[in-house]
Protein backbone atom coordinates (compact mmCIF):
# COMPACT_ATOMS: atom_id res chain seq x y z
CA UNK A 1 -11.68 -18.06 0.28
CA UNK A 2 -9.58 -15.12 0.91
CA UNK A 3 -6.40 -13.88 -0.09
CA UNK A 4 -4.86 -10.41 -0.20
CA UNK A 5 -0.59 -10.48 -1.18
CA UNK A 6 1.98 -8.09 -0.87
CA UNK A 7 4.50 -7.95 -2.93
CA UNK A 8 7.44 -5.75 -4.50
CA UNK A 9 8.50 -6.26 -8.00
CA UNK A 10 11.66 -8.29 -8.77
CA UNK A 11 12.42 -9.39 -4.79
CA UNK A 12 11.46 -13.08 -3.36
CA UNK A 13 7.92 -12.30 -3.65
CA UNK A 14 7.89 -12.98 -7.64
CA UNK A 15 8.21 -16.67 -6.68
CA UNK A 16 4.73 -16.36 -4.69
CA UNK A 17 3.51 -14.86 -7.32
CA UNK A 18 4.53 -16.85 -10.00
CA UNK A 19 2.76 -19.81 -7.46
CA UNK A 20 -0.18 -18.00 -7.44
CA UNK A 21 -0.50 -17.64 -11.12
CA UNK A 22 -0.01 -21.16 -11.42
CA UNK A 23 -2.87 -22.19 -9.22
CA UNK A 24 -5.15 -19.68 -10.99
CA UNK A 25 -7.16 -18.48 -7.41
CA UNK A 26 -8.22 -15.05 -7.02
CA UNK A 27 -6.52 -12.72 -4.94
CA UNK A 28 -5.84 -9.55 -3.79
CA UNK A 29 -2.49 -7.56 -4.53
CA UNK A 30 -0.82 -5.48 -2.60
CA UNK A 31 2.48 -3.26 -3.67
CA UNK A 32 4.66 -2.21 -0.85
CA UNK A 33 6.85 0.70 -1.74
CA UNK A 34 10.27 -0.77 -0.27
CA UNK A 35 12.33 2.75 -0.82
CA UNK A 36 9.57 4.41 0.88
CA UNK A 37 9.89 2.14 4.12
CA UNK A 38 6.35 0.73 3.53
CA UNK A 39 6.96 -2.27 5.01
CA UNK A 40 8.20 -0.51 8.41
CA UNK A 41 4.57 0.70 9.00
CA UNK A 42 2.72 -0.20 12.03
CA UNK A 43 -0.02 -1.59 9.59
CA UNK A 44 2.45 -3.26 7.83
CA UNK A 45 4.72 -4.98 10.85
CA UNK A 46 1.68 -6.02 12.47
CA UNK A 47 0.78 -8.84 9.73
CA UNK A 48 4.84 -9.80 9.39
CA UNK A 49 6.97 -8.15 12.06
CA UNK A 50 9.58 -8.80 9.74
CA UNK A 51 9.30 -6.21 8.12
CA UNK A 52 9.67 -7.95 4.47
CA UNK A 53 8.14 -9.54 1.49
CA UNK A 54 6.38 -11.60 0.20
CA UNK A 55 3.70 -11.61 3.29
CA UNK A 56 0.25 -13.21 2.35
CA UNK A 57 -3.28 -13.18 4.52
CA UNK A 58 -5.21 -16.27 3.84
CA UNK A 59 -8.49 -16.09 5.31
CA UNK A 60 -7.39 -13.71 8.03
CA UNK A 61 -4.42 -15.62 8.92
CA UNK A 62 -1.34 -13.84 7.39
CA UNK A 63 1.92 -15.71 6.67
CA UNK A 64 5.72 -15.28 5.95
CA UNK A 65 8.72 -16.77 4.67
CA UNK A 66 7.95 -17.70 0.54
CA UNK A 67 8.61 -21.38 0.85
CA UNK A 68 5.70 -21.55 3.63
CA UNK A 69 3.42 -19.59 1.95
CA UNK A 70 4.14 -22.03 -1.65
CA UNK A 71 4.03 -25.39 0.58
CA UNK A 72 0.17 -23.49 1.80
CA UNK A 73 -0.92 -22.80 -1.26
CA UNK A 74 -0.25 -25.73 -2.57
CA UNK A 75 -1.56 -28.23 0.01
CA UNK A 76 -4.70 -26.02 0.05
CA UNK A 77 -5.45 -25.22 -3.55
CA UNK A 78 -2.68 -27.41 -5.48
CA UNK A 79 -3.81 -30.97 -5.03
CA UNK A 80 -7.29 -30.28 -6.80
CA UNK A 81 -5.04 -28.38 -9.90
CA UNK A 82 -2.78 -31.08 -9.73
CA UNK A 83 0.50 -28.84 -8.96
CA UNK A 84 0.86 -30.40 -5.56
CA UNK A 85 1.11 -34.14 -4.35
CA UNK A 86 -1.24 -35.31 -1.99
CA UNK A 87 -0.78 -34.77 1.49
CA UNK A 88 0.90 -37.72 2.79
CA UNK A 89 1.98 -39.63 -0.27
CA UNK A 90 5.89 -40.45 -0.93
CA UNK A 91 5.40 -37.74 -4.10
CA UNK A 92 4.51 -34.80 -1.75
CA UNK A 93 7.07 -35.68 0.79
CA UNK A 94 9.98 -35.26 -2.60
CA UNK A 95 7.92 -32.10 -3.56
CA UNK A 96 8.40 -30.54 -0.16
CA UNK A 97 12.23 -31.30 0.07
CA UNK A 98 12.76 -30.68 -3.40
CA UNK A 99 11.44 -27.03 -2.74
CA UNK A 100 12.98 -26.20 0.03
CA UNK A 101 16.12 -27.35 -1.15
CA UNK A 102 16.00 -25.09 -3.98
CA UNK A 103 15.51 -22.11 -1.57
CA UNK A 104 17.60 -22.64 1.44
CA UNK A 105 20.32 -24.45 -0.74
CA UNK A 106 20.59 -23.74 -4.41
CA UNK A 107 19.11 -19.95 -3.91
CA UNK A 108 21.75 -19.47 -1.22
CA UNK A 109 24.24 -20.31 -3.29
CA UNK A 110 23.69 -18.61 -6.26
CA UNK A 111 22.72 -15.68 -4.08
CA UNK A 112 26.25 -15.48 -2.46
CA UNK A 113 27.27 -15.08 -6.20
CA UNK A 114 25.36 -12.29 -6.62
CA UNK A 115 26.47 -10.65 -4.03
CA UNK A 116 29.92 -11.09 -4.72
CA UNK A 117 29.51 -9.67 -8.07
CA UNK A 118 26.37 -8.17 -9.06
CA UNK A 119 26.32 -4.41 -9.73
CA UNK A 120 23.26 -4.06 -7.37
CA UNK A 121 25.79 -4.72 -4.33
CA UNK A 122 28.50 -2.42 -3.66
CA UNK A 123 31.77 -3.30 -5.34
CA UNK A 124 34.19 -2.63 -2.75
CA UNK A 125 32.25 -5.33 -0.72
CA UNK A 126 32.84 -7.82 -3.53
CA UNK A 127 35.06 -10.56 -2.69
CA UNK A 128 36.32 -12.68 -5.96
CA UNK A 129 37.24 -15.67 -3.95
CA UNK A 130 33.99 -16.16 -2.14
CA UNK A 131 31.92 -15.46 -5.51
CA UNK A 132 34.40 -18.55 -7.03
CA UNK A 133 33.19 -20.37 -4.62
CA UNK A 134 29.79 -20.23 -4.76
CA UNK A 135 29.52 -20.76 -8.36
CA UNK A 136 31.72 -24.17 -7.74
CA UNK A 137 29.02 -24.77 -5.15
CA UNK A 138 26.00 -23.68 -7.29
CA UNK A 139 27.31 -25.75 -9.93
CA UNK A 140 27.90 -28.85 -7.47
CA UNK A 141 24.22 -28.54 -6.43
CA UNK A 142 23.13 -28.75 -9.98
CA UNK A 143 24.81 -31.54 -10.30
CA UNK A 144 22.95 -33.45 -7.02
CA UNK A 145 19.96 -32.06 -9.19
CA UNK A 146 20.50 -33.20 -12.94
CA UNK A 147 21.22 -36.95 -10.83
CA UNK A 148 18.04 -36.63 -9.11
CA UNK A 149 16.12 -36.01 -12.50
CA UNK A 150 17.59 -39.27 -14.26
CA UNK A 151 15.16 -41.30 -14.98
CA UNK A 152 12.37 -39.03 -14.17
CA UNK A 153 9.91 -36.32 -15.59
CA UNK A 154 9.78 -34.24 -13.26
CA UNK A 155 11.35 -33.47 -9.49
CA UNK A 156 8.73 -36.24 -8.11
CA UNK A 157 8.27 -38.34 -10.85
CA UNK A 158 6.31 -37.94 -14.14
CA UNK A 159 3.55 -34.74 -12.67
CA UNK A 160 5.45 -31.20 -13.11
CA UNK A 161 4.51 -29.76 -9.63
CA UNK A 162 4.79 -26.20 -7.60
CA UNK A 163 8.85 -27.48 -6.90
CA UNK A 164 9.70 -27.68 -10.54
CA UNK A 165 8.15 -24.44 -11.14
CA UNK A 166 10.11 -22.71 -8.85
CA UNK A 167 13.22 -24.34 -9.23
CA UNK A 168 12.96 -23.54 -13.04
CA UNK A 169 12.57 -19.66 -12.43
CA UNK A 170 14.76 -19.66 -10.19
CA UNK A 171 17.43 -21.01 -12.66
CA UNK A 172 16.24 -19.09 -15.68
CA UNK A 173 17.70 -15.65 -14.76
CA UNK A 174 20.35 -17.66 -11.81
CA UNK A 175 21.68 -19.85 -14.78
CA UNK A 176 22.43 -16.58 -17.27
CA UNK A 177 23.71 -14.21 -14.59
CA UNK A 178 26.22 -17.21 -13.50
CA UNK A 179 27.19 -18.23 -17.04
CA UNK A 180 26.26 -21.81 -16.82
CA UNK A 181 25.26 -24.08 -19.71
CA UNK A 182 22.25 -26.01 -18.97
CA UNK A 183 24.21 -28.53 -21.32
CA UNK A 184 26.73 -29.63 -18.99
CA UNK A 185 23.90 -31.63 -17.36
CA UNK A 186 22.43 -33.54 -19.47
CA UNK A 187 19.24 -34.37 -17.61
CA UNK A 188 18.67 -30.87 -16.20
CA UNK A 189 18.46 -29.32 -19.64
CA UNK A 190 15.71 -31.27 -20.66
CA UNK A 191 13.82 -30.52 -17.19
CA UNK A 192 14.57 -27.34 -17.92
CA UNK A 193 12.78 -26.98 -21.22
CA UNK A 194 9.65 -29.31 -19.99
CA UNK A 195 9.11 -26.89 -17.10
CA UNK A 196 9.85 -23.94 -18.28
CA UNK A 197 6.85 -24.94 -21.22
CA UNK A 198 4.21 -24.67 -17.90
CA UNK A 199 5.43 -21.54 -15.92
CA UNK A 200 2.13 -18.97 -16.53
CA UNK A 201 2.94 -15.30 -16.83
CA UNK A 202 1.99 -12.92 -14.15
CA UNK A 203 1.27 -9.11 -14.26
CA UNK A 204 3.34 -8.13 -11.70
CA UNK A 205 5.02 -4.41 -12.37
């Protein structure tokens, strides 16, 4: 078992990492200087001709895109840990939509708020109504969530799993930077605080 991961500090790649830290495996890290243009190299664009992070080789096979590279390291190394439904079952089938979802859906969302009003993106770019209404979406989406979780543990039931984790980390700085109370959903809040009790650290710097 091999894996060597690229990464730069405080992009998309901290979710692979926090994955990674959660499953305990070895591997191999790899910083890419961003500012630098790193990730332009021949070396680099040959593994992801993307151009981006995170990127991960697995046994000589390298992969892109951080909720393919979760959804792979948990069907190959989560089941055993118990992070990750088995393959098949009506549990991994939530776990997979569940995290994907809180990519493609609630991370576009609250990232269309950043942009809109983060000091990281230029202000003359900022554009109040479309940052109002991403944070009316954001907080519709957590809604769809919070109903999802009545009744239940965890996203697939009563096993905290790769999905929660990265829906919780995800939430723990989007949450703060968006101004909204975990209180105004009820269910969520709890989730929240059970999760958030089983994220590892990492080292990453």
């Amino acid at each position: 078992m091999s894996i060597k991961f690229y990464y730069t500090p405080q992009s998309n790649a901290d979710r692979v990492h926090g994955t990674l830290a959660a499953l305990g495996v070895p591997y191999e890290e790899v910083r890419i200087n961003i500012r630098a243009g790193e990730q332009r190299t021949p070396e680099f664009l040959a593994i992801n001709p993307n151009g981006k992070v995170p990127t991960i080789i697995i046994d000589g096979t390298p992969m892109f895109e951080s909720a393919a590279i979760q959804i792979a390291l948990g069907e190959r190394y989560g089941v055993e840990k118990g992070l990750w439904p088995a393959l098949g079952s009506p549990e991994h089938l939530t776990a997979l939509t569940w995290l994907v979802w809180g990519q493609v859906a609630l991370g576009g969302a609250i990232f269309r708020y950043m942009q809109n009003t983060a000091d990281w993106h230029p202000k003359e770019q900022h554009n109040a109504p479309q940052a109002a209404a991403a944070l009316a979406e954001t907080r519709d989406l957590l809604a769809i969530l919070d109903k999802h979780l009545e009744g239940r543990g965890f996203l697939t039931g009563e096993r905290c799993t790769l999905a929660d984790l990265d829906i919780v980390a995800t939430l723990g700085w989007g949450l703060m930077m968006m101004k909204i109370a975990a209180s105004d959903f009820p269910n969520l809040a709890g989730w929240l605080e059970r999760a958030g009790k089983r994220i590892p650290q990492h080292s990453a710097s």
